[in-house]
PDB file of N, CA and C in Angstrom:
ATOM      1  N   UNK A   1      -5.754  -0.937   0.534  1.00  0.00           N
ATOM      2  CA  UNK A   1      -6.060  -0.825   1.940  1.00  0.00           C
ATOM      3  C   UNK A   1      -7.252  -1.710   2.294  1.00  0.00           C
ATOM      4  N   UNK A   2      -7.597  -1.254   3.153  1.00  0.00           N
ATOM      5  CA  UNK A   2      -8.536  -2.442   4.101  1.00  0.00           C
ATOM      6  C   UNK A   2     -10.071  -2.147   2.964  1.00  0.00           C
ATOM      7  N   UNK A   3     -10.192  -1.154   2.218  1.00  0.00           N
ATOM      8  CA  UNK A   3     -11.713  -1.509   1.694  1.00  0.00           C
ATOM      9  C   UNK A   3     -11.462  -2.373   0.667  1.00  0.00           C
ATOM     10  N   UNK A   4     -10.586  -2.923   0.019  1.00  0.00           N
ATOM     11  CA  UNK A   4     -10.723  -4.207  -1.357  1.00  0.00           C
ATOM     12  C   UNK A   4     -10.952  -5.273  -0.181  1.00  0.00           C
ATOM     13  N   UNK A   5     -11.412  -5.506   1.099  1.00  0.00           N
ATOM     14  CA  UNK A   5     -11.657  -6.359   1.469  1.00  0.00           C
ATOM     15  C   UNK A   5     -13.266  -6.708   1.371  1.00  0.00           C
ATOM     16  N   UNK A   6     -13.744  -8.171   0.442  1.00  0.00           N
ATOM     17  CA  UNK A   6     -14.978  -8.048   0.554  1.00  0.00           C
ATOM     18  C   UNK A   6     -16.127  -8.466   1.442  1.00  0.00           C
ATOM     19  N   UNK A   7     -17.290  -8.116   0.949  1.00  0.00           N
ATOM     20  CA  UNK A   7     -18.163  -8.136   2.049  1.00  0.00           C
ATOM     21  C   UNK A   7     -18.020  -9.359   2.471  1.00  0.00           C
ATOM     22  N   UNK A   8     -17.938 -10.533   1.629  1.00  0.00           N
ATOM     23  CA  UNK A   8     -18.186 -11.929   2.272  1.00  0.00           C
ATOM     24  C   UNK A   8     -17.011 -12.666   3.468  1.00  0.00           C
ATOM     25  N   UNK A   9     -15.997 -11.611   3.224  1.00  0.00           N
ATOM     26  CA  UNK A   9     -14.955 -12.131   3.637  1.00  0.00           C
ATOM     27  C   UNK A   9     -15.411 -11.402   5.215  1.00  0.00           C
ATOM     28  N   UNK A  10     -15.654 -10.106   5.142  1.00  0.00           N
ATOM     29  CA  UNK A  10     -14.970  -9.453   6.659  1.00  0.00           C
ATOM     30  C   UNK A  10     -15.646 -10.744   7.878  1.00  0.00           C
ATOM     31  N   UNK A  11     -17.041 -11.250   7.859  1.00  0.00           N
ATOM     32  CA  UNK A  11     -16.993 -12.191   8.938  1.00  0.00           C
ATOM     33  C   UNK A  11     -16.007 -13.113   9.088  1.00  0.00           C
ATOM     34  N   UNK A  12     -15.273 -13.429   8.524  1.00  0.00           N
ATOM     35  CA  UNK A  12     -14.236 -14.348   9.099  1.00  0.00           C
ATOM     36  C   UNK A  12     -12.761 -13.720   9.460  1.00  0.00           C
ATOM     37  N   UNK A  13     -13.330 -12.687   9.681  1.00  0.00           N
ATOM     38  CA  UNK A  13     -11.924 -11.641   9.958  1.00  0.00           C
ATOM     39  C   UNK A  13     -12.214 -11.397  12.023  1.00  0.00           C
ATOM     40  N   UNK A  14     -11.344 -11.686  12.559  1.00  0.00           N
ATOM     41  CA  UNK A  14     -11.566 -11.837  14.337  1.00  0.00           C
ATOM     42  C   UNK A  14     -10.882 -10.746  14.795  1.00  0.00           C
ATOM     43  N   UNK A  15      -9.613 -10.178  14.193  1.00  0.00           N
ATOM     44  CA  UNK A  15      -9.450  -8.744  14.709  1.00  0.00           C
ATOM     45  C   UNK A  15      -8.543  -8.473  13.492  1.00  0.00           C
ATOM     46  N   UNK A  16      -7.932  -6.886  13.765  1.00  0.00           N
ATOM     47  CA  UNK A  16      -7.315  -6.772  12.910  1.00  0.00           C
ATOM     48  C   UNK A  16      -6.359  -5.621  13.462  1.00  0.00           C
ATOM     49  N   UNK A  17      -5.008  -5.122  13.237  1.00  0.00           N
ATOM     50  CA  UNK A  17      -3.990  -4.336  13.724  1.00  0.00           C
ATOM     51  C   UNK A  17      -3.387  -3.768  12.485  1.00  0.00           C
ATOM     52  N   UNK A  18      -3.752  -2.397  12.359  1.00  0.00           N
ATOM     53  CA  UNK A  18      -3.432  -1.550  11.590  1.00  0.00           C
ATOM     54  C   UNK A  18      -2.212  -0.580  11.924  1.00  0.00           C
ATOM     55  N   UNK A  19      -1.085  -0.156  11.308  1.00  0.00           N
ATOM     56  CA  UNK A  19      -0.681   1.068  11.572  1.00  0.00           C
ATOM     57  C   UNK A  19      -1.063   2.126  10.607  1.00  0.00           C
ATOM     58  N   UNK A  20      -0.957   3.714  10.959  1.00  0.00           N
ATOM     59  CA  UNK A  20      -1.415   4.728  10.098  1.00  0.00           C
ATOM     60  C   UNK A  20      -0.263   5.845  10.438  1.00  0.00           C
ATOM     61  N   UNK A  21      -0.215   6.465   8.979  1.00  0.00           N
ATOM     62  CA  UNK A  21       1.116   7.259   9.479  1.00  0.00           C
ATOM     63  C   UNK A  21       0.184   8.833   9.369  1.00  0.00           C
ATOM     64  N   UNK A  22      -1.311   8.818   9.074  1.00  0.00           N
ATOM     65  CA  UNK A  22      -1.262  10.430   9.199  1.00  0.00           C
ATOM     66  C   UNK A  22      -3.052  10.464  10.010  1.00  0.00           C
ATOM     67  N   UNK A  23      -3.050  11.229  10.809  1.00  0.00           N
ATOM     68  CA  UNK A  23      -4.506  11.403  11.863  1.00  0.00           C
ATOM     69  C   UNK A  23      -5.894  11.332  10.933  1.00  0.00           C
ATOM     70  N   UNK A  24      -5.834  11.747   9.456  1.00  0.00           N
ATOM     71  CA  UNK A  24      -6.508  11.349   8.520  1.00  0.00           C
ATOM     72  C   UNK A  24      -7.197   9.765   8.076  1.00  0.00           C
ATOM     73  N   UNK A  25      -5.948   9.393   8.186  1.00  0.00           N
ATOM     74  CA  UNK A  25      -5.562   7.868   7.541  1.00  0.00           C
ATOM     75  C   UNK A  25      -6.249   7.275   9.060  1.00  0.00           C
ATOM     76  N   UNK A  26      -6.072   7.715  10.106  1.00  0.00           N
ATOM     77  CA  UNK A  26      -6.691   6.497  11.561  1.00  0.00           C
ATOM     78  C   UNK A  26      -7.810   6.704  11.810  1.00  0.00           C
ATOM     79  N   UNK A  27      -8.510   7.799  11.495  1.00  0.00           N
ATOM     80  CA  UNK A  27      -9.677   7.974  11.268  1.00  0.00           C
ATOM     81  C   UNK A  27     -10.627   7.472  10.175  1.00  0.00           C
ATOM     82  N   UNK A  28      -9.952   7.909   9.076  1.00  0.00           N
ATOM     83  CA  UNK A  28     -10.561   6.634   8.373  1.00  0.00           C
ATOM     84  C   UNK A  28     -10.817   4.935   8.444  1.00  0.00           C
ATOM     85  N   UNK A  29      -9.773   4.448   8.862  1.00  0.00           N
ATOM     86  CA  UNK A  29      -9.261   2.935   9.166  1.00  0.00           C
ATOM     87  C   UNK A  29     -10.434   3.197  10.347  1.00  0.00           C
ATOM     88  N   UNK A  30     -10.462   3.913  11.508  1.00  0.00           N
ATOM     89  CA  UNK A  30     -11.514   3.628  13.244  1.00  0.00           C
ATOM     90  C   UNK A  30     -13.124   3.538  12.255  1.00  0.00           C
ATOM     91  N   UNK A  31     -13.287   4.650  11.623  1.00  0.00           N
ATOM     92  CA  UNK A  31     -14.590   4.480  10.425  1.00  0.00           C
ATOM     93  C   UNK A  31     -14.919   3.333  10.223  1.00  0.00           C
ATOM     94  N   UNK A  32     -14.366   2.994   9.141  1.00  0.00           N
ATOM     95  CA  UNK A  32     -14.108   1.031   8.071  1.00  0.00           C
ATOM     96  C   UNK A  32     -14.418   0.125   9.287  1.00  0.00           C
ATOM     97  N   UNK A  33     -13.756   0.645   9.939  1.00  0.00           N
ATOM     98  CA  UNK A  33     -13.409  -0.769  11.300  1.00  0.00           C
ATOM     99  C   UNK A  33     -14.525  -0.998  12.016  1.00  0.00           C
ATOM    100  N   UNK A  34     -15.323   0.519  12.721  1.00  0.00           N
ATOM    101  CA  UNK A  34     -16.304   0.528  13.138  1.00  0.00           C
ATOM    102  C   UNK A  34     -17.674  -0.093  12.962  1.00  0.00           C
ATOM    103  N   UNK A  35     -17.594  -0.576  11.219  1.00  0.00           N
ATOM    104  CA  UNK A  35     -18.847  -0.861  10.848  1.00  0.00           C
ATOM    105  C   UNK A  35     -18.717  -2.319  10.905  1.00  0.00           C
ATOM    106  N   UNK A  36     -17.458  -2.970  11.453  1.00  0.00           N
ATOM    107  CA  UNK A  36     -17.415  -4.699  11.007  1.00  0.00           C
ATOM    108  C   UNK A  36     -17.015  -5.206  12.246  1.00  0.00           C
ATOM    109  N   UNK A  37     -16.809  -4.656  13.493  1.00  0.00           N
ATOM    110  CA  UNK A  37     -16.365  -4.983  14.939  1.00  0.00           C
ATOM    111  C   UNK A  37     -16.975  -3.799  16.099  1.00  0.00           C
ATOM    112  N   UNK A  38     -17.075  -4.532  17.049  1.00  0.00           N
ATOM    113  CA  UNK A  38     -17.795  -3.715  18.322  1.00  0.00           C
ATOM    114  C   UNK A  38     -16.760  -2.927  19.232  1.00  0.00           C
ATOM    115  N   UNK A  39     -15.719  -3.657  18.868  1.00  0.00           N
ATOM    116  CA  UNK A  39     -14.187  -2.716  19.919  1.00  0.00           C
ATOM    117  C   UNK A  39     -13.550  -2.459  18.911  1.00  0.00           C
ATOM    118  N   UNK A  40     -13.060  -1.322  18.530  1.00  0.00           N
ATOM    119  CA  UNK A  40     -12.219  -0.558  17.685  1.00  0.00           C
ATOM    120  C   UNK A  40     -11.750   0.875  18.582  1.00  0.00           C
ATOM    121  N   UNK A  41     -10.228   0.471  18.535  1.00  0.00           N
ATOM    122  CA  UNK A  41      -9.242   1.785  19.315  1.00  0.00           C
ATOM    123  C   UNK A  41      -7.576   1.919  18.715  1.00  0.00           C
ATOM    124  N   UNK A  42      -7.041   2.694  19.143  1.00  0.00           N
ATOM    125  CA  UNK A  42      -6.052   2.762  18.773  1.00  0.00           C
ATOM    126  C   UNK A  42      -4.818   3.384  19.948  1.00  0.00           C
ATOM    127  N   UNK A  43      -3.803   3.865  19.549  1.00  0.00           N
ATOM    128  CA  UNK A  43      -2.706   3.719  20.325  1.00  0.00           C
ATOM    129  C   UNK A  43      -2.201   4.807  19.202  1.00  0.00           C
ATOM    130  N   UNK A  44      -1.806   5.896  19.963  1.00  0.00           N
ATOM    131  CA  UNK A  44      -0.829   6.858  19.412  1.00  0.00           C
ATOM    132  C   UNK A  44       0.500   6.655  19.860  1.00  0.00           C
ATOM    133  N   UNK A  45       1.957   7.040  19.150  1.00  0.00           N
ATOM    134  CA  UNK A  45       2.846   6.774  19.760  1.00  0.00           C
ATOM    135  C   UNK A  45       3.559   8.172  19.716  1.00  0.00           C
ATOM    136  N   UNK A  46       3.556   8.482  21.182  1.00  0.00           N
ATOM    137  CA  UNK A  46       3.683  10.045  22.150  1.00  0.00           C
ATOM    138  C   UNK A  46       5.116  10.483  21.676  1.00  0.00           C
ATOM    139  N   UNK A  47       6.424   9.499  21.521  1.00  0.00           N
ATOM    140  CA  UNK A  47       7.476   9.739  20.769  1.00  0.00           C
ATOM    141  C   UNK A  47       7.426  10.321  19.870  1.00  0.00           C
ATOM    142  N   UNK A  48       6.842   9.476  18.878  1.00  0.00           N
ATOM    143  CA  UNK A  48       6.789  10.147  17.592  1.00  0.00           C
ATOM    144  C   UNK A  48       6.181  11.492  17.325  1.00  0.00           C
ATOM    145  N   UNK A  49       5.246  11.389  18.180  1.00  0.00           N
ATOM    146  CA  UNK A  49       4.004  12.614  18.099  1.00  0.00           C
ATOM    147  C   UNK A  49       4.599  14.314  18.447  1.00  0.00           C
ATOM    148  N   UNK A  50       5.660  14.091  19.605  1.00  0.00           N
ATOM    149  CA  UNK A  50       6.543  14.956  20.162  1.00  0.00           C
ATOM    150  C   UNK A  50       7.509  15.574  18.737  1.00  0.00           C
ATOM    151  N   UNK A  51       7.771  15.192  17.864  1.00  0.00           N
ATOM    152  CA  UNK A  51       8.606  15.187  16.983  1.00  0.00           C
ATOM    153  C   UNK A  51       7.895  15.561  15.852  1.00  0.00           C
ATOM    154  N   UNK A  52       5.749  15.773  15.675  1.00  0.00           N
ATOM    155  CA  UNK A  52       5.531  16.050  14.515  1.00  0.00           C
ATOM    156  C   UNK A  52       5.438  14.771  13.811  1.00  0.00           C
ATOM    157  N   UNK A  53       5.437  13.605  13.893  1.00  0.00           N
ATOM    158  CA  UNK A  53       5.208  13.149  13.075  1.00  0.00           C
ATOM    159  C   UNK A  53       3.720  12.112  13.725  1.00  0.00           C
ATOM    160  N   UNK A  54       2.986  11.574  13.133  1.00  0.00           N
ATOM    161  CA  UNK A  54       1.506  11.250  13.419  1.00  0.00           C
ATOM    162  C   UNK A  54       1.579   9.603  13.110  1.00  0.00           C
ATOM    163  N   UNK A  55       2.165   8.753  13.603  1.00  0.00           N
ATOM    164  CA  UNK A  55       2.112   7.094  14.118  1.00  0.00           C
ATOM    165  C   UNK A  55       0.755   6.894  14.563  1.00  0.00           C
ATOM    166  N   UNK A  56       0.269   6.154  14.449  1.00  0.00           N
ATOM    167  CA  UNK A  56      -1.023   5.330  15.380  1.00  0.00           C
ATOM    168  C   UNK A  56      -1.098   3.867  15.106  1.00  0.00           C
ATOM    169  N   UNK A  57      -1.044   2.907  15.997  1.00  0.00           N
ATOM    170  CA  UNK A  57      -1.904   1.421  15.486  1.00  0.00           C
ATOM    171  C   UNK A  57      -3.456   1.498  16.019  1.00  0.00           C
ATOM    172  N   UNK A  58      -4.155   0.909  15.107  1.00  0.00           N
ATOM    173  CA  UNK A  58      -5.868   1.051  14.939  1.00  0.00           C
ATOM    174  C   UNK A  58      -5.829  -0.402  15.192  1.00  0.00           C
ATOM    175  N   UNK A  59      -6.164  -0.763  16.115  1.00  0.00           N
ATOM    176  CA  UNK A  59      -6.942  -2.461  16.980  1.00  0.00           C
ATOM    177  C   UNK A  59      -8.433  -2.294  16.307  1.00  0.00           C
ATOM    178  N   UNK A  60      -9.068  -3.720  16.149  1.00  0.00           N
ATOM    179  CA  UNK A  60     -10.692  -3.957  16.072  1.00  0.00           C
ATOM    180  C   UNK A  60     -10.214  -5.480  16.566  1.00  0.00           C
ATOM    181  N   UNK A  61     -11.488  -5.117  17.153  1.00  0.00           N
ATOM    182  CA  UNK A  61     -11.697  -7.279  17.772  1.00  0.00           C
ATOM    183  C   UNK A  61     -13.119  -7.842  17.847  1.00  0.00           C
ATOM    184  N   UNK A  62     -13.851  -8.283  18.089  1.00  0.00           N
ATOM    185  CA  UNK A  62     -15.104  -8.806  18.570  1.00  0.00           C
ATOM    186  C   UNK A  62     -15.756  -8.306  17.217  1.00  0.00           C
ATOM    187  N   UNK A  63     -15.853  -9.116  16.143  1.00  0.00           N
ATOM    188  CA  UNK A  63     -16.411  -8.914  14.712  1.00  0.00           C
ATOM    189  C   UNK A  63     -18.353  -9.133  15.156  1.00  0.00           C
ATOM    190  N   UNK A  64     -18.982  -8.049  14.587  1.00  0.00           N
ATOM    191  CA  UNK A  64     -20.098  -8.169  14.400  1.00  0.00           C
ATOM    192  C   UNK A  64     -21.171  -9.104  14.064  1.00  0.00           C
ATOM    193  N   UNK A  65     -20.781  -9.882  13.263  1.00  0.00           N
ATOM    194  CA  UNK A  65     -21.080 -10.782  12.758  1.00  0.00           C
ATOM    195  C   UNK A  65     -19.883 -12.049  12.444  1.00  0.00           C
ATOM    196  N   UNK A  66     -20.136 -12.804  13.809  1.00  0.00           N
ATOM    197  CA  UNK A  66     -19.594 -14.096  14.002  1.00  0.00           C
ATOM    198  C   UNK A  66     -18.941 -14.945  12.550  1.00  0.00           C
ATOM    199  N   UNK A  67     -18.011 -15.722  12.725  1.00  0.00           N
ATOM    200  CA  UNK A  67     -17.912 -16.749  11.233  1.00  0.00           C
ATOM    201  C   UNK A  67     -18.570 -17.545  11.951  1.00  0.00           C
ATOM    202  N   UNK A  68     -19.049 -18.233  10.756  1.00  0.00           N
ATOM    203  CA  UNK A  68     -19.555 -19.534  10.690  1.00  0.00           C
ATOM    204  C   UNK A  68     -18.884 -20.831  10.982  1.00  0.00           C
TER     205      UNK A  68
END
């Protein structure tokens, strides 16, 4: 998952689009995300959700620290 990503790398990372299949898992990912971008949100999908099952895509954009 997204933490074997290393430190040197995340500045050159500009956004990133996650899906998560359990409310655990998007919370963790909004966490991770939080500490390397200033906009981090997500998108539940109300279909699925109706049915019990827990979909989300996790957005981050505007990285903290610019690439070079």
């Amino acid at each position: 998952m997204l933490e074997g990503v290393a430190a040197a790398d995340w500045p050159r990372i500009r956004q990133v689009v996650v899906e998560t299949h359990s409310d655990e898992l998007r919370h963790r990912v909004r966490r991770l995300l939080g500490t390397h971008f200033a906009t981090v949100g997500d998108v539940t999908d109300d279909a699925l959700e109706a049915c019990g099952l827990e979909r989300a895509v996790v957005f981050a954009r505007e990285p903290l620290i610019a690439s070079g």
